[in-house]
Protein backbone atom coordinates (compact mmCIF):
# COMPACT_ATOMS: atom_id res chain seq x y z
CA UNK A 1 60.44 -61.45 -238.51
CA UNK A 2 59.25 -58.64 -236.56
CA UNK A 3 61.37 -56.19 -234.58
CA UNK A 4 60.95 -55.68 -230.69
CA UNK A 5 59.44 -52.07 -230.99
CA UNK A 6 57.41 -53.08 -234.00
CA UNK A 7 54.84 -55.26 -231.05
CA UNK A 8 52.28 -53.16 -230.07
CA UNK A 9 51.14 -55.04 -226.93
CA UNK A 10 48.01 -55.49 -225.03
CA UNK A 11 48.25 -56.78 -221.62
CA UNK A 12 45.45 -57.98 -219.27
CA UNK A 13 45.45 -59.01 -215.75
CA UNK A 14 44.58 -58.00 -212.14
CA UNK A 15 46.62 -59.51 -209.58
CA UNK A 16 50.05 -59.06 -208.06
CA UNK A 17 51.07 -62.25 -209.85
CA UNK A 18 50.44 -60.56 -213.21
CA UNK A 19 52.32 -57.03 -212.05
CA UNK A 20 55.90 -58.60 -211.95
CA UNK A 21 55.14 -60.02 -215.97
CA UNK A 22 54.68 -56.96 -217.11
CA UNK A 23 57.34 -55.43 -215.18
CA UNK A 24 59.49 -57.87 -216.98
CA UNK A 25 57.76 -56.65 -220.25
CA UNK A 26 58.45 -53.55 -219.73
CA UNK A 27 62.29 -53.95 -218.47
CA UNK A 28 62.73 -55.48 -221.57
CA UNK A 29 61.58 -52.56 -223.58
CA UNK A 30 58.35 -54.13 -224.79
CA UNK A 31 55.87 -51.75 -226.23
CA UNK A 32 53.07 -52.14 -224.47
CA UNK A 33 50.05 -49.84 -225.97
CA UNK A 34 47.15 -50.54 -223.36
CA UNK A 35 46.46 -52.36 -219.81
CA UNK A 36 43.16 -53.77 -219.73
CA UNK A 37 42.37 -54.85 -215.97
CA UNK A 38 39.42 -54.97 -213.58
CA UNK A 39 37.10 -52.24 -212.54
CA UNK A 40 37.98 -50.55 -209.16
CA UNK A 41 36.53 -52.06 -206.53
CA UNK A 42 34.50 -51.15 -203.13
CA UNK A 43 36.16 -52.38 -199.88
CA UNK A 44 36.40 -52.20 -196.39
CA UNK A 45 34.28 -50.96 -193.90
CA UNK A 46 34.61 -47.67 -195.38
CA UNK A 47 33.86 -49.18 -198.72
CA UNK A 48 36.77 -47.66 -200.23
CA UNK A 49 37.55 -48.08 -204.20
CA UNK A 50 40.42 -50.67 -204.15
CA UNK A 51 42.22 -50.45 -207.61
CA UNK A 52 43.82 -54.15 -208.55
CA UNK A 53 47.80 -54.80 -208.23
CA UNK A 54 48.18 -54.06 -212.06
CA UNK A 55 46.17 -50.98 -212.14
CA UNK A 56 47.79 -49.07 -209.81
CA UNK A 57 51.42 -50.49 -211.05
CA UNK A 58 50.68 -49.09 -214.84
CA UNK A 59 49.55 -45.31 -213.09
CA UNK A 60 53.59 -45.46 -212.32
CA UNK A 61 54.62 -46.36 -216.03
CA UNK A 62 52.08 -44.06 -217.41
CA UNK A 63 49.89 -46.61 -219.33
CA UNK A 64 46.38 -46.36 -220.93
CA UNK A 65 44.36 -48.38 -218.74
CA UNK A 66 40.57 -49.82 -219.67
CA UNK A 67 38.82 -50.91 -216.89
CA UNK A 68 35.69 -52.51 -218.96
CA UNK A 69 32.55 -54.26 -217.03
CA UNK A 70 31.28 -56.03 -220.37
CA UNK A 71 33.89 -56.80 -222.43
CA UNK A 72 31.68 -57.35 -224.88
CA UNK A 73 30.21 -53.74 -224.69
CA UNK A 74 30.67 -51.53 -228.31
CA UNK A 75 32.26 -48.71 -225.92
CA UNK A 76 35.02 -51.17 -224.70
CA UNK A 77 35.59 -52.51 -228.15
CA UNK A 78 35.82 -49.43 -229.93
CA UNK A 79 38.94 -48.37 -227.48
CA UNK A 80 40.63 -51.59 -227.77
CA UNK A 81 40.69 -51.66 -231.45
CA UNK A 82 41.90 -48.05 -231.48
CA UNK A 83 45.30 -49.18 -229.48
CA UNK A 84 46.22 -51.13 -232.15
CA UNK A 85 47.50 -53.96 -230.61
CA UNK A 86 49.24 -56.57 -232.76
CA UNK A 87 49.29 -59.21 -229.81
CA UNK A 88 47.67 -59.59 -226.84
CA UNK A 89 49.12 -61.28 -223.37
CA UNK A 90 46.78 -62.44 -220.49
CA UNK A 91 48.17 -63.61 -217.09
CA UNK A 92 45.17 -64.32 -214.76
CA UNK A 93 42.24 -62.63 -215.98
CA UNK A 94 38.74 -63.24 -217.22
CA UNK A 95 37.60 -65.57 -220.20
CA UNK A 96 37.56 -63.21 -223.27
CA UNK A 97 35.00 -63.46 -225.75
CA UNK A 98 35.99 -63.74 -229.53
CA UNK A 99 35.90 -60.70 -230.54
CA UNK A 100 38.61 -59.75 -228.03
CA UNK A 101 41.14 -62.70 -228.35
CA UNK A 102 40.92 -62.93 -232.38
CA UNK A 103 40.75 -58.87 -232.73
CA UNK A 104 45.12 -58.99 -232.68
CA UNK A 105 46.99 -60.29 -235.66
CA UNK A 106 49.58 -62.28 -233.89
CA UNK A 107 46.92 -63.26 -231.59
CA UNK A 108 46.19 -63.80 -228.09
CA UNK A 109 48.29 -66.16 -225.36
CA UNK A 110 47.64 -66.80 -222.05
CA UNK A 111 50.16 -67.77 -219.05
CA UNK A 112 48.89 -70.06 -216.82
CA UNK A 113 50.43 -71.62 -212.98
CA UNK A 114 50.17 -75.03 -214.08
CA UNK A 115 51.28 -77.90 -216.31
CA UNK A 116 48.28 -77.98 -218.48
CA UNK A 117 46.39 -79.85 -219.28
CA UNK A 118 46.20 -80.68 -215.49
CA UNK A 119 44.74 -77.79 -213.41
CA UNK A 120 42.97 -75.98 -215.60
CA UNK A 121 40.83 -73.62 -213.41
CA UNK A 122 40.92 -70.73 -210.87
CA UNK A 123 43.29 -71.80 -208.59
CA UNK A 124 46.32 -73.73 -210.25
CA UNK A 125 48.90 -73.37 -207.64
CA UNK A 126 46.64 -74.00 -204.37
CA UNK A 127 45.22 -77.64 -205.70
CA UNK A 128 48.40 -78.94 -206.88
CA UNK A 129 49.95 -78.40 -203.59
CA UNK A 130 46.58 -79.45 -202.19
CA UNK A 131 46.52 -82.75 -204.40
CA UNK A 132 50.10 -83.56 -202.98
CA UNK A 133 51.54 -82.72 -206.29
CA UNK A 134 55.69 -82.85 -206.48
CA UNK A 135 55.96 -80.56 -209.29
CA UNK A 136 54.48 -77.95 -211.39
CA UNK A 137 54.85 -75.27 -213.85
CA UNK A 138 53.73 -73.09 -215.96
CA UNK A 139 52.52 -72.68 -219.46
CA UNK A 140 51.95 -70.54 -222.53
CA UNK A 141 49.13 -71.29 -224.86
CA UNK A 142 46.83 -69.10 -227.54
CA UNK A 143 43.54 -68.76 -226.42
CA UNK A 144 40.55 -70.45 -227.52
CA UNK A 145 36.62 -70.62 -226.67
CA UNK A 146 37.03 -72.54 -223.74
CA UNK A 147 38.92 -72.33 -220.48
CA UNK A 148 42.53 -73.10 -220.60
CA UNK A 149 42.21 -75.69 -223.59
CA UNK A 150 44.06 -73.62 -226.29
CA UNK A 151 47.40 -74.71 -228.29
CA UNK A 152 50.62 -75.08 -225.90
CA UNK A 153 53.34 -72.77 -226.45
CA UNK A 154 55.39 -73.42 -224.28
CA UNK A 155 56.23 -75.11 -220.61
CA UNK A 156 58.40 -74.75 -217.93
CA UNK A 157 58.55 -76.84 -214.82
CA UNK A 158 59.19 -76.89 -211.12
CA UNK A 159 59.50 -78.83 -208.45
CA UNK A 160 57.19 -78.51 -205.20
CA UNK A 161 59.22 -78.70 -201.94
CA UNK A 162 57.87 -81.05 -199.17
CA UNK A 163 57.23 -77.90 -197.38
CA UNK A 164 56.28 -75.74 -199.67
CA UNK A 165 52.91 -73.26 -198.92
CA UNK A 166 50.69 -71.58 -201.82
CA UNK A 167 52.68 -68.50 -201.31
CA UNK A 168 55.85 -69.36 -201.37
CA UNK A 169 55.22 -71.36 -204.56
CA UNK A 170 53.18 -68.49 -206.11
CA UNK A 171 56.33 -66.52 -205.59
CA UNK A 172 58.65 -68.89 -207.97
CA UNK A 173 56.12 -69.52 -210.26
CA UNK A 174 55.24 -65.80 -211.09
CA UNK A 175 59.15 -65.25 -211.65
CA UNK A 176 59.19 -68.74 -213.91
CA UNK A 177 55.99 -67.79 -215.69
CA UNK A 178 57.84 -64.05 -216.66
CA UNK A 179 61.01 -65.94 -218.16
CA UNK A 180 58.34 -67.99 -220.12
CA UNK A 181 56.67 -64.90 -221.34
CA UNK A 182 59.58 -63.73 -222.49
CA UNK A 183 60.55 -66.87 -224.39
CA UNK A 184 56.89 -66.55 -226.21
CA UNK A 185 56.83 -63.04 -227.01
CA UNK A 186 60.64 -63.53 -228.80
CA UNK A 187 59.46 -66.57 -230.64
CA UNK A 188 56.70 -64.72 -231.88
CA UNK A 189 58.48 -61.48 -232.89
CA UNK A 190 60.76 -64.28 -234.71
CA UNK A 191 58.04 -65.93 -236.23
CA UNK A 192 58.78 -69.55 -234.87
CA UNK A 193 56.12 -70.64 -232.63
CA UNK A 194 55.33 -74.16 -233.15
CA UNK A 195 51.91 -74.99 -230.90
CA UNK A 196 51.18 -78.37 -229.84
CA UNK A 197 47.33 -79.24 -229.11
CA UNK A 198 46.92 -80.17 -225.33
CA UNK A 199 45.59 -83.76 -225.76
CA UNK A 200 41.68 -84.07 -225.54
CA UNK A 201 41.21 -87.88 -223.47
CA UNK A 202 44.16 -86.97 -220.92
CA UNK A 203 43.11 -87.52 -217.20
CA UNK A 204 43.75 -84.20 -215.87
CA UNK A 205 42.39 -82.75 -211.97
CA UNK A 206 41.07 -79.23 -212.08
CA UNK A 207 41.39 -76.00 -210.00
CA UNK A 208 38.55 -75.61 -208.54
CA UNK A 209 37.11 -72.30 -207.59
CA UNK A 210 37.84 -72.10 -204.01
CA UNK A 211 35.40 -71.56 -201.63
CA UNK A 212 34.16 -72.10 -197.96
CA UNK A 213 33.35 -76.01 -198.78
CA UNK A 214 36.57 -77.03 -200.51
CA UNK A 215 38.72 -75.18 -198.33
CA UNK A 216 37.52 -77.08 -194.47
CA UNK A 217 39.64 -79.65 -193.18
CA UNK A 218 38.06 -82.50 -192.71
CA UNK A 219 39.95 -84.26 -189.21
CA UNK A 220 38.79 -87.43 -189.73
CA UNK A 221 41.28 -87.51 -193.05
CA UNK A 222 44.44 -88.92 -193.51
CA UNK A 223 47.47 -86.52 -191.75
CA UNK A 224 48.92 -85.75 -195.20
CA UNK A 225 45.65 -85.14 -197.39
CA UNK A 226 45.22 -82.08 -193.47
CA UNK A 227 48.64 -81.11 -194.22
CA UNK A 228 48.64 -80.36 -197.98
CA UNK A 229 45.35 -78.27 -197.46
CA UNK A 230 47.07 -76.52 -195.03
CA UNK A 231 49.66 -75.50 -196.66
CA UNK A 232 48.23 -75.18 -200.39
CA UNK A 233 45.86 -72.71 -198.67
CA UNK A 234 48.21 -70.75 -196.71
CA UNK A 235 48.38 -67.69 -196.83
CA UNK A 236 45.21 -67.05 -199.07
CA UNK A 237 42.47 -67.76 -198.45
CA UNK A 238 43.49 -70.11 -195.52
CA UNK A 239 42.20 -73.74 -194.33
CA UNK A 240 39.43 -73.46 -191.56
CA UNK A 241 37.89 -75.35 -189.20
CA UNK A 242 35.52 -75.17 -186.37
CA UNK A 243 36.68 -74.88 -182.78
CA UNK A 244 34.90 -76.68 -179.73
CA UNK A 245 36.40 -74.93 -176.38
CA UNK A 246 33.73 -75.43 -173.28
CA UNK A 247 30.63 -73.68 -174.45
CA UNK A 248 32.19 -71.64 -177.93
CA UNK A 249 31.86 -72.76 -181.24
CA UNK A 250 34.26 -71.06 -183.42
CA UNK A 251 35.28 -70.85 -186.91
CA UNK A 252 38.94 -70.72 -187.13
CA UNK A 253 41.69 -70.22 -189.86
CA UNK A 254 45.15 -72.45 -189.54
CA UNK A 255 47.72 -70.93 -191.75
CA UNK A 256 50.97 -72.84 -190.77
CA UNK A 257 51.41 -76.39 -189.24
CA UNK A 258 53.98 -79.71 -188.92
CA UNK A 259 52.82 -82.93 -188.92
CA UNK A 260 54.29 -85.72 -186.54
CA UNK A 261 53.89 -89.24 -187.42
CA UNK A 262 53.23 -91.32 -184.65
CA UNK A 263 51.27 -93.97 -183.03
CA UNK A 264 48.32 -92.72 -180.36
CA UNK A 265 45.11 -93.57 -178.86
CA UNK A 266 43.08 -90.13 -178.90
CA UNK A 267 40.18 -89.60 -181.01
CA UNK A 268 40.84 -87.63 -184.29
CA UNK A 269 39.99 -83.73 -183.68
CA UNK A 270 41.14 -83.65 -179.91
CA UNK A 271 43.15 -81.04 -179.42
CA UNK A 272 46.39 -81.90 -176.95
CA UNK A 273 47.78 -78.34 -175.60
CA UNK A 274 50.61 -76.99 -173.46
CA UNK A 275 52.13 -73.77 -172.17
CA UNK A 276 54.26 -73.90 -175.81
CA UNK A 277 52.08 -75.71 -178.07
CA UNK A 278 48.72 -77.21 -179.53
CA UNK A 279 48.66 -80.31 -181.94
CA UNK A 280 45.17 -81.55 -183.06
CA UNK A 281 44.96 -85.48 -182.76
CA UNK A 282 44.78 -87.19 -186.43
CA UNK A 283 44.66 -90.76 -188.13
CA UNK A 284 48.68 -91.12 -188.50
CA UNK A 285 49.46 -88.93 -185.90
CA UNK A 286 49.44 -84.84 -184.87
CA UNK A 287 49.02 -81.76 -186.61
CA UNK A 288 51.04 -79.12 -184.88
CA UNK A 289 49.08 -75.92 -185.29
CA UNK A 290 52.44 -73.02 -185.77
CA UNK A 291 50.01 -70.04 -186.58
CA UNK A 292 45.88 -69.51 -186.15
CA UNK A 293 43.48 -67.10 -186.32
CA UNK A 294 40.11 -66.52 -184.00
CA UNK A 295 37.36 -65.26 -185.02
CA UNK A 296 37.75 -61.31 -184.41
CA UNK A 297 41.68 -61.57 -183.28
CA UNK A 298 44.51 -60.94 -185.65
CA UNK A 299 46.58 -63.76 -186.56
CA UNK A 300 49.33 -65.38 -184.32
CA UNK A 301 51.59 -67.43 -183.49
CA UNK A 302 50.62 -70.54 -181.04
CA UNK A 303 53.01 -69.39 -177.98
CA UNK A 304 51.55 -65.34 -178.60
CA UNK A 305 47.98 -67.02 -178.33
CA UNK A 306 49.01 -69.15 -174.95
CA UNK A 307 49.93 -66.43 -173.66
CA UNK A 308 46.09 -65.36 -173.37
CA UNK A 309 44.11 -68.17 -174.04
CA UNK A 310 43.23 -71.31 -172.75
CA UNK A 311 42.26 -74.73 -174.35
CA UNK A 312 40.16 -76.96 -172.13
CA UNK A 313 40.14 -80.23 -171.29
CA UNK A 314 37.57 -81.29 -173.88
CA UNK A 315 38.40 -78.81 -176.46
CA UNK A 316 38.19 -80.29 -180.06
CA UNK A 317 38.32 -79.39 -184.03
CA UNK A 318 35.75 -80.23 -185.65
C-alpha cells in the first residue's frame, strides 16, 4: 500500500475541464510534482500568447510546468524523468507516445467524458447529446497505444436532461469525472485496481473531431436530430447555418432554441417571424430560434435582434 504523500504525480491537460481535477487533486493534498500542458498560444488580432486554462491555474499553486512541442523530443524527456513521477493522470490531452505513458511505475490513466467504449474521440460530450443520447458518464482507464481503448478503471454515470446543452453537461461531468479521479488515485495508492478490458466487437459511435461539416444543420432533417445539434453544440463551437434575407447570404450561429411539434404546410427552412419571435419551418414542426449570432454582430437574444433587424417575406435557412 502506498501512502498519499508517497505519489509523486504527473498531471497533463489543457482545458478548463481538466483545471477543476486537479484542483480537486490538489484540495486533497495530492503531491503533484509536474504539469505538463500545451505550448502558449498566439491569438487575437493582436496575436497575443494565450496560455491554456491549466497553465495559468498551476502559476497560482506554484507548479513546474513543461510546455513540450514533441513529446517525443530528448529535451522533454529528460525533464519528465527528472520529476520522478510514480503515476501519471491525463484529462483531455494529446495521445502520448510510449515512452511517456510506460515511463511511471504505477502507470498512466486517462479520464475520459464518456461511457467507453462508446465515444471514443475528441468530442465525447457534444455527440452524445448530438446522437440523442439519455445518459452518459465518465471513465477511468490506463493508457494504451491507441486512442481511448485501454483497460477500464472505473465508471460513473449520468443522466442527460431533455434539455440539456454541451455546456451545461460539460459542467456535471467535469465535477463527476474529479470524484472518479479520486476514487482511482485511492485505489491505486491501496493497491486494488482491478481493470476490465473494454470489449473489442462492441458497436460503439465515435466523437468525431468537430468541424465546419459536422457541425451545419441540415433543415430538411427530422426536428429532433436540428434540436440535439443545437443544443450538443451550444455554447462551443455552435450549430450554423446559412441565412437567405432578400439579397444576403449569411452564415449564422444558433446557440439556443425550442422545438414545437405541430402540424403545418410551409416548406422546411422558411423562416416565420414576428415583433417577439422567429421559428424556422421543419419536418415535425418549428424550431424556435432563443439566441443567434450574425456574421460581425455579437450574440443575442431574438427580441434584442428584432429590435434592429428585419426578416423578409422570403427569408429562409438554408
Amino acid at each position: 500500500m502506498t501512502k498519499k504523500r508517497d505519489l509523486r504525480i504527473v498531471f497533463m491537460g489543457t482545458p478548463e475541464f481538466a483545471v477543476t481535477i486537479l484542483d480537486t487533486l490538489i484540495e486533497q493534498e495530492y503531491n503533484i510534482v509536474g504539469v505538463i500542458t500545451a505550448p502558449d498560444k498566439p491569438a487575437g488580432r493582436g496575436r497575443k500568447l494565450n496560455k491554456s486554462a491549466i497553465k495559468e491555474y498551476a502559476e497560482t499553486k506554484g507548479l513546474t510546468i513543461l510546455q513540450p512541442t514533441n513529446l517525443k523530443s530528448e529535451a522533454f524527456l529528460e525533464e519528465l524523468k527528472s520529476l520522478n513521477a510514480n503515476l501519471q493522470i491525463i484529462v483531455a490531452f494529446r495521445m502520448l507516445p510510449k515512452v511517456v505513458w510506460q515511463m511511471p511505475d504505477h502507470g498512466t490513466f486517462n479520464l475520459h467524458a464518456s461511457l467507453l467504449p462508446n465515444y471514443r474521440g475528441a468530442a465525447p460530450i457534444n455527440w452524445a447529446i448530438i446522437n440523442g443520447e439519455t445518459k452518459t458518464g465518465v471513465s477511468t482507464f490506463f493508457i494504451d497505444e491507441k486512442i481511448d481503448t485501454g483497460e477500464m478503471i472505473f465508471q460513473d454515470e449520468i443522466a442527460i436532461e431533455p434539455n440539456e446543452t454541451a455546456g451545461s453537461l460539460h459542467d456535471k461531468l467535469m465535477y463527476l469525472g474529479s470524484n472518479l479521479v479520486l476514487k482511482t488515485v485511492k485505489a491505486i495508492a491501496r493497491d486494488t485496481v482491478q481493470t476490465t478490458p473494454q470489449p473489442e466487437d462492441a458497436i460503439s459511435r465515435t466523437a468525431f473531431k468537430l468541424n465546419k461539416d459536422n457541425c451545419k444543420i441540415d433543415w430538411t432533417a427530422s426536428i429532433n436530430i436540428i434540436y440535439n445539434k443545437i443544443r450538443g453544440l451550444s455554447p462551443y463551437p455552435a450549430a450554423w447555418c446559412q441565412l437567405i434575407n432578400g439579397e444576403d447570404l449569411l452564415d449564422v450561429k444558433i446557440y439556443t432554441a425550442e422545438k414545437e411539434i405541430i402540424d403545418h404546410n410551409f416548406n422546411s427552412g422558411t423562416i416565420i417571424s414576428t415583433k417577439k419571435e422567429v421559428k424556422v419551418a421543419v419536418k415535425e414542426g418549428y424550431i424556435n430560434i432563443l439566441d443567434i449570432k450574425l456574421p460581425g454582430k455579437r450574440t443575442m437574444d431574438i427580441k434584442s435582434l428584432l429590435n434592429g433587424y428585419t426578416f423578409k417575406t422570403e427569408a429562409k435557412m438554408l
